[in-house]
PDB file of N, CA and C in Angstrom:
ATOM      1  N   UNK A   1      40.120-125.059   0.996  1.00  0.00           N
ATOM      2  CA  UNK A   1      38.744-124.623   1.079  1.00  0.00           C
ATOM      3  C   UNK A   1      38.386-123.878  -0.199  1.00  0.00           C
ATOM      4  N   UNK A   2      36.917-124.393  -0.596  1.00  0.00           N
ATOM      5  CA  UNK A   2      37.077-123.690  -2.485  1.00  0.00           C
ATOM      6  C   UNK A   2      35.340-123.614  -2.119  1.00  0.00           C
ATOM      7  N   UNK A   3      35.184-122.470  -3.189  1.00  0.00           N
ATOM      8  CA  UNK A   3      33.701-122.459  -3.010  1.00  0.00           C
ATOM      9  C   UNK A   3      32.984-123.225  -3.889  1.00  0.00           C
ATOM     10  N   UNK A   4      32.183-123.459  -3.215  1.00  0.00           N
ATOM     11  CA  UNK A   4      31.131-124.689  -3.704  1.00  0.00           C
ATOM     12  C   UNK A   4      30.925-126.157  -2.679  1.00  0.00           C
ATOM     13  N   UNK A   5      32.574-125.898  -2.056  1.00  0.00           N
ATOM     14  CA  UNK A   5      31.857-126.718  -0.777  1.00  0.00           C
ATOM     15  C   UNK A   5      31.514-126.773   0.412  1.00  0.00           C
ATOM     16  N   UNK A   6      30.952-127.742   1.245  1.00  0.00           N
ATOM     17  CA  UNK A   6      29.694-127.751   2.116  1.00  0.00           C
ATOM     18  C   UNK A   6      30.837-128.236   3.522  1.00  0.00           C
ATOM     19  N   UNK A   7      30.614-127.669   4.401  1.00  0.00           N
ATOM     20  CA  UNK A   7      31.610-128.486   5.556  1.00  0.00           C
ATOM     21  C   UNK A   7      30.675-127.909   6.911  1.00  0.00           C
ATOM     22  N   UNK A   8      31.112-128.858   7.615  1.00  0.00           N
ATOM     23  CA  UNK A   8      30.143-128.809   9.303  1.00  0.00           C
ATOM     24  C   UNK A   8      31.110-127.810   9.910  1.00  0.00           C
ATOM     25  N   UNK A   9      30.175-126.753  10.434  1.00  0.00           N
ATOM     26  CA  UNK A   9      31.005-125.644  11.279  1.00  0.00           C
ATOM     27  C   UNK A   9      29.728-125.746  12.371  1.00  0.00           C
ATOM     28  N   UNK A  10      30.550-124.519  13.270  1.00  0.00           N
ATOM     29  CA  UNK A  10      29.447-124.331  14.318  1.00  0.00           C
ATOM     30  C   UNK A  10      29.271-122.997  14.928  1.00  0.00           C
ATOM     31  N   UNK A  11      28.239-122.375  14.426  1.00  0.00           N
ATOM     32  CA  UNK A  11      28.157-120.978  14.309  1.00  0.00           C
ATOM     33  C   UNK A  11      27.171-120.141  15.743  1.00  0.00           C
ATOM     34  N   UNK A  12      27.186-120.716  16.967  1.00  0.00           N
ATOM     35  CA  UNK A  12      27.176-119.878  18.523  1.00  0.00           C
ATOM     36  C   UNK A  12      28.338-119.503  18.660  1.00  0.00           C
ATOM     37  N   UNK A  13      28.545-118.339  19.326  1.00  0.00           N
ATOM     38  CA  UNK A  13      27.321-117.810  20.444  1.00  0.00           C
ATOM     39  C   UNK A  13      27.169-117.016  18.990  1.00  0.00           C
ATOM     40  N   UNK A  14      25.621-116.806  19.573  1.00  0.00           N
ATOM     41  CA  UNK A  14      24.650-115.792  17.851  1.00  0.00           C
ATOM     42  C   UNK A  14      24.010-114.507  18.665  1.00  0.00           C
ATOM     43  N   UNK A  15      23.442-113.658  17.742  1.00  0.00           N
ATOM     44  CA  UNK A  15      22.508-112.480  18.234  1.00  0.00           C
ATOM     45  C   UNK A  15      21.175-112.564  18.137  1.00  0.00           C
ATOM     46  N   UNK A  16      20.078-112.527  18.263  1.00  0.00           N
ATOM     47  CA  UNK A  16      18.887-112.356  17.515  1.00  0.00           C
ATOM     48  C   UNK A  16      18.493-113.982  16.945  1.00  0.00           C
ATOM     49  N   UNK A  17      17.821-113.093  15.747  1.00  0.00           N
ATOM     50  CA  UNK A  17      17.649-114.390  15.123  1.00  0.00           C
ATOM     51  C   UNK A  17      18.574-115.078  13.905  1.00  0.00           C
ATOM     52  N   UNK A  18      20.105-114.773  14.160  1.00  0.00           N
ATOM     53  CA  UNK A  18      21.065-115.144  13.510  1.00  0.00           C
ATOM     54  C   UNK A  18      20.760-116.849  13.699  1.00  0.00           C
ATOM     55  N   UNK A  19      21.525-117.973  12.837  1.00  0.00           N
ATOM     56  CA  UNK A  19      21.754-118.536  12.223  1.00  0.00           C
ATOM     57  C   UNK A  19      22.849-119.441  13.712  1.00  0.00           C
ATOM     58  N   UNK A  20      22.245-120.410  14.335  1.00  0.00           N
ATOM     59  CA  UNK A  20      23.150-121.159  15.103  1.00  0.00           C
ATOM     60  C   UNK A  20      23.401-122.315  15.182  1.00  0.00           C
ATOM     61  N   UNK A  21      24.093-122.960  16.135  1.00  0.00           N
ATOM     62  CA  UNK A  21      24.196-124.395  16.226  1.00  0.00           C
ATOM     63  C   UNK A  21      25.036-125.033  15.344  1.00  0.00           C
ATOM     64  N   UNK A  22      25.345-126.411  15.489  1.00  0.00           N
ATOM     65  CA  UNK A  22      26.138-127.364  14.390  1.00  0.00           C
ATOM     66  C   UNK A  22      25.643-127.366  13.403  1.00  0.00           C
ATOM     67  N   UNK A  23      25.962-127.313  12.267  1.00  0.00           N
ATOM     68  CA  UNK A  23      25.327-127.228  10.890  1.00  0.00           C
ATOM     69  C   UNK A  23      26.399-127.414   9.536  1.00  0.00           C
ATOM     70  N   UNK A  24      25.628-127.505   8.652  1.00  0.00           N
ATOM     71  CA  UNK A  24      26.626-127.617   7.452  1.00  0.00           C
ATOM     72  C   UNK A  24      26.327-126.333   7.082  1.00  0.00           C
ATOM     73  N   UNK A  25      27.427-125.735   6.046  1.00  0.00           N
ATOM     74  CA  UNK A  25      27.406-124.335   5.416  1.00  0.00           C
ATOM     75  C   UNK A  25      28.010-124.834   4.082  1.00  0.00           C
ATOM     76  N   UNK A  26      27.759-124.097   2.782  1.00  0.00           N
ATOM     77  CA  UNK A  26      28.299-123.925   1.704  1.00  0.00           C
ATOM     78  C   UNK A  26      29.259-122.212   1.253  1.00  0.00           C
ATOM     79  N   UNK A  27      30.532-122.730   1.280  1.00  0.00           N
ATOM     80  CA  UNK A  27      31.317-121.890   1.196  1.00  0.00           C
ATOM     81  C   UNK A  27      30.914-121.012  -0.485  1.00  0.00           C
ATOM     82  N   UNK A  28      30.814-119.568  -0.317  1.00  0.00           N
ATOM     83  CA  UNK A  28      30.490-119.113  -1.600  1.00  0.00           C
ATOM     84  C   UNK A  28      31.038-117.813  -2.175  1.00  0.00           C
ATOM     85  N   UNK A  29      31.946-117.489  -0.943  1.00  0.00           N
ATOM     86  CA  UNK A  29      33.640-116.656  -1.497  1.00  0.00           C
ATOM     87  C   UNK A  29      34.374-117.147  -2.805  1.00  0.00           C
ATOM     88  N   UNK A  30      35.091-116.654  -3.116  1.00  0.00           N
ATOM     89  CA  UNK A  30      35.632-116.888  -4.460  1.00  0.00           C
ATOM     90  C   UNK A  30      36.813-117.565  -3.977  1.00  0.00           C
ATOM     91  N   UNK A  31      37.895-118.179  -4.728  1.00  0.00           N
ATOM     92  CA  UNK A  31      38.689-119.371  -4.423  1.00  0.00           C
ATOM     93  C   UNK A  31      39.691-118.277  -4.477  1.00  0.00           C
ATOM     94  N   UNK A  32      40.090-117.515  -4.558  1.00  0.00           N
ATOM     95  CA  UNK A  32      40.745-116.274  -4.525  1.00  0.00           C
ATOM     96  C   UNK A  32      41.229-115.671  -3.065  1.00  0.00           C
ATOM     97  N   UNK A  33      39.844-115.148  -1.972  1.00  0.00           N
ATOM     98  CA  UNK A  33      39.859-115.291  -1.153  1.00  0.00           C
ATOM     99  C   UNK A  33      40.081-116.038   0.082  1.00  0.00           C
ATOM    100  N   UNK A  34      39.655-117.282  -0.371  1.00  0.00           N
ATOM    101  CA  UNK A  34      39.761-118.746   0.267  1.00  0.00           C
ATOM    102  C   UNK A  34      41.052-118.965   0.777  1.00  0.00           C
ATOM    103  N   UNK A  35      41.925-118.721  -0.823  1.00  0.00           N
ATOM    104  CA  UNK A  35      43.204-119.181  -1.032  1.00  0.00           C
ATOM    105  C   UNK A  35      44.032-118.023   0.814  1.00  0.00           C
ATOM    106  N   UNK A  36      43.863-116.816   0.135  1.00  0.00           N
ATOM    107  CA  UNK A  36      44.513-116.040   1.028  1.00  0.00           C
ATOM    108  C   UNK A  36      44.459-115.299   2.000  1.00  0.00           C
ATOM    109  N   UNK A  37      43.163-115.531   2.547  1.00  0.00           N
ATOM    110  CA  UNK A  37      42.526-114.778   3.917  1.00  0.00           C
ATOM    111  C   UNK A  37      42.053-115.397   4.898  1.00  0.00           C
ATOM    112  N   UNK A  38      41.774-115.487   6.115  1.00  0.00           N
ATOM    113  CA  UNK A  38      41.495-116.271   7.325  1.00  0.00           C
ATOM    114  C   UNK A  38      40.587-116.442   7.781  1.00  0.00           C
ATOM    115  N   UNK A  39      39.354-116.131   6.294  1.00  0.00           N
ATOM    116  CA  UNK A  39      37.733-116.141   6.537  1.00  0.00           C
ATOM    117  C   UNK A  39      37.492-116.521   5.209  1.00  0.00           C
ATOM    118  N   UNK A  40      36.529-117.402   5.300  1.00  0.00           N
ATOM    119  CA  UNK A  40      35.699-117.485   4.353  1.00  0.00           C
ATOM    120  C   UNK A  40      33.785-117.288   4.343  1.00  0.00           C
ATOM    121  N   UNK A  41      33.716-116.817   3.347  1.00  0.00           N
ATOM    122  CA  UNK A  41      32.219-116.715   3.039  1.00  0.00           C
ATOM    123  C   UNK A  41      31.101-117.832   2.909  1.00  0.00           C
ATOM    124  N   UNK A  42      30.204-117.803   4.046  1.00  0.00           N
ATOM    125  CA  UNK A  42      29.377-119.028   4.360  1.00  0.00           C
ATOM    126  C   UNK A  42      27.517-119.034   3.536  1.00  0.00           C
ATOM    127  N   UNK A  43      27.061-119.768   3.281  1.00  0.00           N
ATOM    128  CA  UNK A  43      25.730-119.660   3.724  1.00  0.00           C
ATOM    129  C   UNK A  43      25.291-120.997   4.510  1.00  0.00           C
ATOM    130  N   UNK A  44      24.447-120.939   5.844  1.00  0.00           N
ATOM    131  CA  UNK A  44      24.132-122.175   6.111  1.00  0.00           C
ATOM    132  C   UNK A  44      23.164-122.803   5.914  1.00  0.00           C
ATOM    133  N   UNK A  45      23.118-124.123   6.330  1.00  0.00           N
ATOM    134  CA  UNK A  45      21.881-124.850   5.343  1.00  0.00           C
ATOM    135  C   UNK A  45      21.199-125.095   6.841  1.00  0.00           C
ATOM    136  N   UNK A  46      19.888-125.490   6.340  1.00  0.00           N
ATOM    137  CA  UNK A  46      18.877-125.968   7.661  1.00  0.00           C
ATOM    138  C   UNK A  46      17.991-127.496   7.195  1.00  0.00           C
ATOM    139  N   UNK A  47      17.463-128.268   8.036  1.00  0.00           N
ATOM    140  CA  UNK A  47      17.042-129.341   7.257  1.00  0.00           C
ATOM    141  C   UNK A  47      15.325-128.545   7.549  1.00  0.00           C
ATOM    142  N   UNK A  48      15.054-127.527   8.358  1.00  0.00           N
ATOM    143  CA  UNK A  48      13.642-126.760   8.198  1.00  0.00           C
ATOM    144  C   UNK A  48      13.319-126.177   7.313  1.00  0.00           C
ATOM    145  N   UNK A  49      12.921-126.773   5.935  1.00  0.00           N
ATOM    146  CA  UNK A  49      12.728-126.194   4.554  1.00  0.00           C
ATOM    147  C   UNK A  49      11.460-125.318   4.948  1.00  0.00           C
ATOM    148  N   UNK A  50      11.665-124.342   3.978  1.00  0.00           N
ATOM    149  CA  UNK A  50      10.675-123.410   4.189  1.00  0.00           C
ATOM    150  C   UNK A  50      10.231-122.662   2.865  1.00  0.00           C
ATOM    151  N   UNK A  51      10.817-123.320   1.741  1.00  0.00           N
ATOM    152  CA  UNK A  51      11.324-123.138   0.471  1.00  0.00           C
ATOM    153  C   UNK A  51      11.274-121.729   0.115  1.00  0.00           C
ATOM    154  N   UNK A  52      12.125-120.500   0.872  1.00  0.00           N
ATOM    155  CA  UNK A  52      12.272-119.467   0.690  1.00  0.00           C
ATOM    156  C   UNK A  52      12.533-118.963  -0.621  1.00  0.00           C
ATOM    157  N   UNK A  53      11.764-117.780  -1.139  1.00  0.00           N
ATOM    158  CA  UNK A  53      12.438-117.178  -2.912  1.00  0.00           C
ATOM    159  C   UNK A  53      13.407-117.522  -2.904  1.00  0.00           C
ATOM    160  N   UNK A  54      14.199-118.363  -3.860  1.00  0.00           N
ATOM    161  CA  UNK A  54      15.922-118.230  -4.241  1.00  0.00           C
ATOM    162  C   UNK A  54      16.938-119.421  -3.750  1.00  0.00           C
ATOM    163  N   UNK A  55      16.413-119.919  -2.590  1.00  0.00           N
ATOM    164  CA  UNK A  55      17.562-120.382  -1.598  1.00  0.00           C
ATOM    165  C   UNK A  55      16.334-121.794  -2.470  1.00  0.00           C
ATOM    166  N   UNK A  56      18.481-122.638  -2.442  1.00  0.00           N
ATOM    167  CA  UNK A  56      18.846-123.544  -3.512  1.00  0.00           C
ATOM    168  C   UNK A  56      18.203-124.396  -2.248  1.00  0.00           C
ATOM    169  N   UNK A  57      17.257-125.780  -2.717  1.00  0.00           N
ATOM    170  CA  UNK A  57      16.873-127.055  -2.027  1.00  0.00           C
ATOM    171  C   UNK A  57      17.895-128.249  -2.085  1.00  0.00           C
ATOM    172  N   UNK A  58      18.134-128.925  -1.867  1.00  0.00           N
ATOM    173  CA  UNK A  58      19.629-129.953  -1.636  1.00  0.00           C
ATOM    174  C   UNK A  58      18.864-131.110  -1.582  1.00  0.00           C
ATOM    175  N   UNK A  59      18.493-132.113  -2.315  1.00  0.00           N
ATOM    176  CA  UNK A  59      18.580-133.383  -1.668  1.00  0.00           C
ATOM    177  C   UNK A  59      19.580-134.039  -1.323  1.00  0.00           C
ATOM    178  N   UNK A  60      19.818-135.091  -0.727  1.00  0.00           N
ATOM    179  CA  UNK A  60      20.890-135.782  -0.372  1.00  0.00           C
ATOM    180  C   UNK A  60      21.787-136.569  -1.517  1.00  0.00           C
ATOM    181  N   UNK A  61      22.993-136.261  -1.485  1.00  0.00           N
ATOM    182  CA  UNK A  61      23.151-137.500  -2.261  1.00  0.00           C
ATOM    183  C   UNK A  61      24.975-137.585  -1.907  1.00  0.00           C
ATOM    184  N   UNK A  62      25.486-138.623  -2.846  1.00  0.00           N
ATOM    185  CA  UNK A  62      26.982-138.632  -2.333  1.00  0.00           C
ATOM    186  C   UNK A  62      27.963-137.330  -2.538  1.00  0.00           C
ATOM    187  N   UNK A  63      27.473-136.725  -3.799  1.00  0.00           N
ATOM    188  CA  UNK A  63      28.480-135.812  -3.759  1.00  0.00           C
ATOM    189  C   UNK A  63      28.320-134.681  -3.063  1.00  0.00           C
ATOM    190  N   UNK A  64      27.156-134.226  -2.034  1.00  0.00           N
ATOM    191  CA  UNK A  64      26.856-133.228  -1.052  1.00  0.00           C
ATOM    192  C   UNK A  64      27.637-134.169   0.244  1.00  0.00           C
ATOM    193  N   UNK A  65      27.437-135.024   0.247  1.00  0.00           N
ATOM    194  CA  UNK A  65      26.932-135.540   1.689  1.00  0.00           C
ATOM    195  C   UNK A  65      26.460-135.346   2.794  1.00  0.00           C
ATOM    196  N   UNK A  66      25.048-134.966   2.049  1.00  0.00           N
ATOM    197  CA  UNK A  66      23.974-134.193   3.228  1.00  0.00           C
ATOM    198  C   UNK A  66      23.130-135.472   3.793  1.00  0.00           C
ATOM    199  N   UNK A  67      22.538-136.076   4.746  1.00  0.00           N
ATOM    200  CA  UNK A  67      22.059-136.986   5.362  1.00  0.00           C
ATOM    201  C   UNK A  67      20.323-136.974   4.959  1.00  0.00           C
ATOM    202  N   UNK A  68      20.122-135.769   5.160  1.00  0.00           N
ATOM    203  CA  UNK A  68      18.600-134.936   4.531  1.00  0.00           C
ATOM    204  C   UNK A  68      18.400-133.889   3.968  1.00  0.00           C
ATOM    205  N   UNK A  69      17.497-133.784   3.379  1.00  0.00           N
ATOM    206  CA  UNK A  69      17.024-132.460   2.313  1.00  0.00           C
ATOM    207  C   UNK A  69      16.994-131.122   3.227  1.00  0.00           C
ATOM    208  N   UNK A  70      17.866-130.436   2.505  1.00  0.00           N
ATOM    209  CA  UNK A  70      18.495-128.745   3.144  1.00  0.00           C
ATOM    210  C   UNK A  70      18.100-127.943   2.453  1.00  0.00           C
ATOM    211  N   UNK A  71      17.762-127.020   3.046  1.00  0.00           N
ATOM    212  CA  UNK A  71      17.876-125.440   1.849  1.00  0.00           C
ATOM    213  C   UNK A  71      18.800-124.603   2.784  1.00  0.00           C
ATOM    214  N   UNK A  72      19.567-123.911   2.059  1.00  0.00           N
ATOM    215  CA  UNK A  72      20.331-122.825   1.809  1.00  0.00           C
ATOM    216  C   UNK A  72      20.346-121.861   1.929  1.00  0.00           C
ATOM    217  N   UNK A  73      20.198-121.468   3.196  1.00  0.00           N
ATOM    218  CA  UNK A  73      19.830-120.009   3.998  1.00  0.00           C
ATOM    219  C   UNK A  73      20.042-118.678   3.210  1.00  0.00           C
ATOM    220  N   UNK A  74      20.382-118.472   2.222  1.00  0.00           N
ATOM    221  CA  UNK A  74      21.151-117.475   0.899  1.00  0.00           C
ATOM    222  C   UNK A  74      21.243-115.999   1.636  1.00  0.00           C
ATOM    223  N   UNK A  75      20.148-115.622   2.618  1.00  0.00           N
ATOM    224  CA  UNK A  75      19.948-114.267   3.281  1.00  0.00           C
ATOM    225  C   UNK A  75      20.646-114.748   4.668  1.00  0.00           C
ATOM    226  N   UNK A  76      21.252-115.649   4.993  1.00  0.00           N
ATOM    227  CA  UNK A  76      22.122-116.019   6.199  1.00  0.00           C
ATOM    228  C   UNK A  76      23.652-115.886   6.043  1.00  0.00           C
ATOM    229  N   UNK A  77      24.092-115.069   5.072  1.00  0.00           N
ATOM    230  CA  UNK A  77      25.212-115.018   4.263  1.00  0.00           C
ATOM    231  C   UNK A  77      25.992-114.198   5.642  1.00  0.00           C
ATOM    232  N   UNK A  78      26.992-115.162   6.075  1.00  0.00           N
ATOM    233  CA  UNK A  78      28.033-114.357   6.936  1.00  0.00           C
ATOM    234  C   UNK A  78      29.856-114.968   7.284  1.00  0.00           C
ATOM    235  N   UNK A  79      30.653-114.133   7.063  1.00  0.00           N
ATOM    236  CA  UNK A  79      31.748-114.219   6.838  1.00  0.00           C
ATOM    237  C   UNK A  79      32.467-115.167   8.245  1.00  0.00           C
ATOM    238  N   UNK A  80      32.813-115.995   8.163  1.00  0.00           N
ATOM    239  CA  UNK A  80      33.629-116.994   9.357  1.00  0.00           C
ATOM    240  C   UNK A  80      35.277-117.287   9.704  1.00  0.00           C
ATOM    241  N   UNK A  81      35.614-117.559  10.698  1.00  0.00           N
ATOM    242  CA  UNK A  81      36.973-117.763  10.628  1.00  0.00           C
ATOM    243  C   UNK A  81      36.949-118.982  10.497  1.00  0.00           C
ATOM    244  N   UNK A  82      38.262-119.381   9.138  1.00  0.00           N
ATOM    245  CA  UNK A  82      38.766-120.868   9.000  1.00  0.00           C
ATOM    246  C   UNK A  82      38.578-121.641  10.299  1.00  0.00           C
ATOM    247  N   UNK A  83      38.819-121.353  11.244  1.00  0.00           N
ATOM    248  CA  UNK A  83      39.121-122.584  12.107  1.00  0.00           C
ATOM    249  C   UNK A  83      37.522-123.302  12.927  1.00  0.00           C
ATOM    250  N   UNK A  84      36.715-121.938  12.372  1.00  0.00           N
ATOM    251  CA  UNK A  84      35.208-122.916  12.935  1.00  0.00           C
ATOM    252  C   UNK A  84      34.950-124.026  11.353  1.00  0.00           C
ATOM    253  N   UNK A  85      35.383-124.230  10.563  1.00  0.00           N
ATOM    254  CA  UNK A  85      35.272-125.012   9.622  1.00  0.00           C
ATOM    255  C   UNK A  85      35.438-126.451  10.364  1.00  0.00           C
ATOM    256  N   UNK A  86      35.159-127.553  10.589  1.00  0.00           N
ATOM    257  CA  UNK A  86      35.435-128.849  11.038  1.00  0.00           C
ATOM    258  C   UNK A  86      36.098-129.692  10.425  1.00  0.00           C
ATOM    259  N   UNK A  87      35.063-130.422   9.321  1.00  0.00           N
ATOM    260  CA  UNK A  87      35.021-130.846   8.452  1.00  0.00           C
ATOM    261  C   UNK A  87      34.431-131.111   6.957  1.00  0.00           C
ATOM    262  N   UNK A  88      35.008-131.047   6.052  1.00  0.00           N
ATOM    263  CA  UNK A  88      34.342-131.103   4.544  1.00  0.00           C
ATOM    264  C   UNK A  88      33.819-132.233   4.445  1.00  0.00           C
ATOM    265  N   UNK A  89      32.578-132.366   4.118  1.00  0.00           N
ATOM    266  CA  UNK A  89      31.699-132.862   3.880  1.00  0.00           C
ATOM    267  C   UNK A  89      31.143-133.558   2.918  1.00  0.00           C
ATOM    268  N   UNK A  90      31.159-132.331   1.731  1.00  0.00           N
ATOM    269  CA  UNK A  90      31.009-132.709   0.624  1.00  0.00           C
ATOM    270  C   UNK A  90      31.100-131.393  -0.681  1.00  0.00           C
ATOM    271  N   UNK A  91      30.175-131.123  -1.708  1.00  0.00           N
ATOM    272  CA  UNK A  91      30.375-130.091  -2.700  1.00  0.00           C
ATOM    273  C   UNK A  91      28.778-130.062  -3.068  1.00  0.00           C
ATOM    274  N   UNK A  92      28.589-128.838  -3.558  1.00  0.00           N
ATOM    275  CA  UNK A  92      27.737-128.714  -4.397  1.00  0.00           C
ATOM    276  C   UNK A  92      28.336-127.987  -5.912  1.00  0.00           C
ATOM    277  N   UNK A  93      27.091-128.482  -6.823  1.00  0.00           N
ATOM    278  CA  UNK A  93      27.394-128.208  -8.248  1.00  0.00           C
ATOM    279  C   UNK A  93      27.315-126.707  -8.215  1.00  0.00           C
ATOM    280  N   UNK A  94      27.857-126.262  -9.789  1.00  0.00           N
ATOM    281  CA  UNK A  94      28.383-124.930 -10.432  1.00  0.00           C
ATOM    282  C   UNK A  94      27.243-124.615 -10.349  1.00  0.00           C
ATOM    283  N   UNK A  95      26.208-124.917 -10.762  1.00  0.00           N
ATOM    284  CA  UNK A  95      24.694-124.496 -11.656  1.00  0.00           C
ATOM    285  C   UNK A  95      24.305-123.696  -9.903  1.00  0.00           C
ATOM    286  N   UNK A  96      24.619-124.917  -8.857  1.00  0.00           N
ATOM    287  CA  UNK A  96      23.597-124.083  -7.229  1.00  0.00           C
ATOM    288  C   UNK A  96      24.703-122.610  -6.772  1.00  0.00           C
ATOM    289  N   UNK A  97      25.925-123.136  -7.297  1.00  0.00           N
ATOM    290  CA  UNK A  97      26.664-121.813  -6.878  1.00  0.00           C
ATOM    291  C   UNK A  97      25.644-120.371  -7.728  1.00  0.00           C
ATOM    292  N   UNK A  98      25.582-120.771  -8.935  1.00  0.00           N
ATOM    293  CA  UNK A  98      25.355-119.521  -9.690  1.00  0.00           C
ATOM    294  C   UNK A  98      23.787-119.279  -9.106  1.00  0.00           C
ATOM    295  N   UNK A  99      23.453-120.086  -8.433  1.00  0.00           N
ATOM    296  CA  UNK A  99      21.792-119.442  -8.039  1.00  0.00           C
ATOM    297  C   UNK A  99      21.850-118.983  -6.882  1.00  0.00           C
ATOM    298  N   UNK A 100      23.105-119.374  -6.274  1.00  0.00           N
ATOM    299  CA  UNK A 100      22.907-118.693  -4.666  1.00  0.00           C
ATOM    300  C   UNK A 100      23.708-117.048  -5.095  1.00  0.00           C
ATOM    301  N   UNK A 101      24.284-117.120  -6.061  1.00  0.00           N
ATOM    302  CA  UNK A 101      25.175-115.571  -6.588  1.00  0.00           C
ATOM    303  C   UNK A 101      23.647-114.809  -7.035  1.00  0.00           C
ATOM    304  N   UNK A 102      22.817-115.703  -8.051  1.00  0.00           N
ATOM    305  CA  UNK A 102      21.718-114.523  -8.344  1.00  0.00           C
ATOM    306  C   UNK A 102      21.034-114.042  -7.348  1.00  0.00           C
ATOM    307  N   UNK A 103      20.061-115.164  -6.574  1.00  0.00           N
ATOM    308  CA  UNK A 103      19.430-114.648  -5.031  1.00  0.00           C
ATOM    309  C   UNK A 103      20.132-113.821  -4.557  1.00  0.00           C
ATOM    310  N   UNK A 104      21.748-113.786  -4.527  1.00  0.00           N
ATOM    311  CA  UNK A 104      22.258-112.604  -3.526  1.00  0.00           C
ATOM    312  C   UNK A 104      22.752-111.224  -4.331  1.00  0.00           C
ATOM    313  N   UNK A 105      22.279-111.357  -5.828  1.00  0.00           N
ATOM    314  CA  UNK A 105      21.650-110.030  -6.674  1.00  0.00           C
ATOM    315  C   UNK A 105      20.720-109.344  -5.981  1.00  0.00           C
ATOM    316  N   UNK A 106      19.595-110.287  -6.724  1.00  0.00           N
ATOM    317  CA  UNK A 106      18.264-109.762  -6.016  1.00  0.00           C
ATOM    318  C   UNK A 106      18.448-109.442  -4.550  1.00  0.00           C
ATOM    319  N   UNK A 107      18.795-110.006  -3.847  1.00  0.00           N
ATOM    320  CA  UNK A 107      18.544-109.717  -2.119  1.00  0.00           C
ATOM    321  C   UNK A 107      19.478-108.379  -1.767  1.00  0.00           C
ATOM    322  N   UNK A 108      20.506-107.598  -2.618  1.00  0.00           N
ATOM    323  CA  UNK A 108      21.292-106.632  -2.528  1.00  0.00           C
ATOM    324  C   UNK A 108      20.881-105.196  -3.409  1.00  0.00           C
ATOM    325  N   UNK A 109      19.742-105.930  -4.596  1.00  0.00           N
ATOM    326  CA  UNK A 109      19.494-104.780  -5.749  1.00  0.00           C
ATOM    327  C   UNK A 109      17.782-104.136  -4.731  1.00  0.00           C
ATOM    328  N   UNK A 110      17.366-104.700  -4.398  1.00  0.00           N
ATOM    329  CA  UNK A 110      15.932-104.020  -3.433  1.00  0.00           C
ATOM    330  C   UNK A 110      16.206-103.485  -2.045  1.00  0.00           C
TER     331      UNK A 110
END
């Protein structure tokens, strides 16, 4: 598990208006962590674009293997245990990692 990629987890039972259901997530922990702890760092994607400040848009394509256009929940950022991971899916590029790291500047510096 390395960050940058996207795998189907399934994130019930939830609180509020947390973040549920089957879904894909993009792992965005450092490969560091990945390597040696029993959680990794999620954001999940939704196909209900809403084109929020920051949060990266996805079209589909082979090297995601997203089915439809996602955005990237970036303020849905929550830590998971390996074993709700399913299956990998696919990856996203360096360039969306580094924009989901700035959004979660901004969303930590206000």
């Amino acid at each position: 598990m390395k960050q940058g990629e996207l795998w189907e987890l399934y994130l019930d039972p939830i609180k509020g208006r947390e973040q549920g259901g089957r879904r894909p997530a993009v792992i965005i922990s450092g490969n560091l962590l990945n390597k040696y702890l029993e959680v990794v760092i999620v954001c999940p994607l939704t196909t209900k674009i809403k084109n929020y400040k920051g949060n990266v848009i996805l079209n589909p394509s082979k090297e995601n293997g997203l089915d439809k256009k996602s955005e990237i929940l970036t303020f849905h950022i929550r830590s998971v245990s390996k074993k709700r991971l399913d299956k990998k899916i696919g990856t996203i590029s360096g360039e969306n990692i580094q924009m989901i790291k700035e959004t979660l500047n901004d969303i930590l510096k206000y």
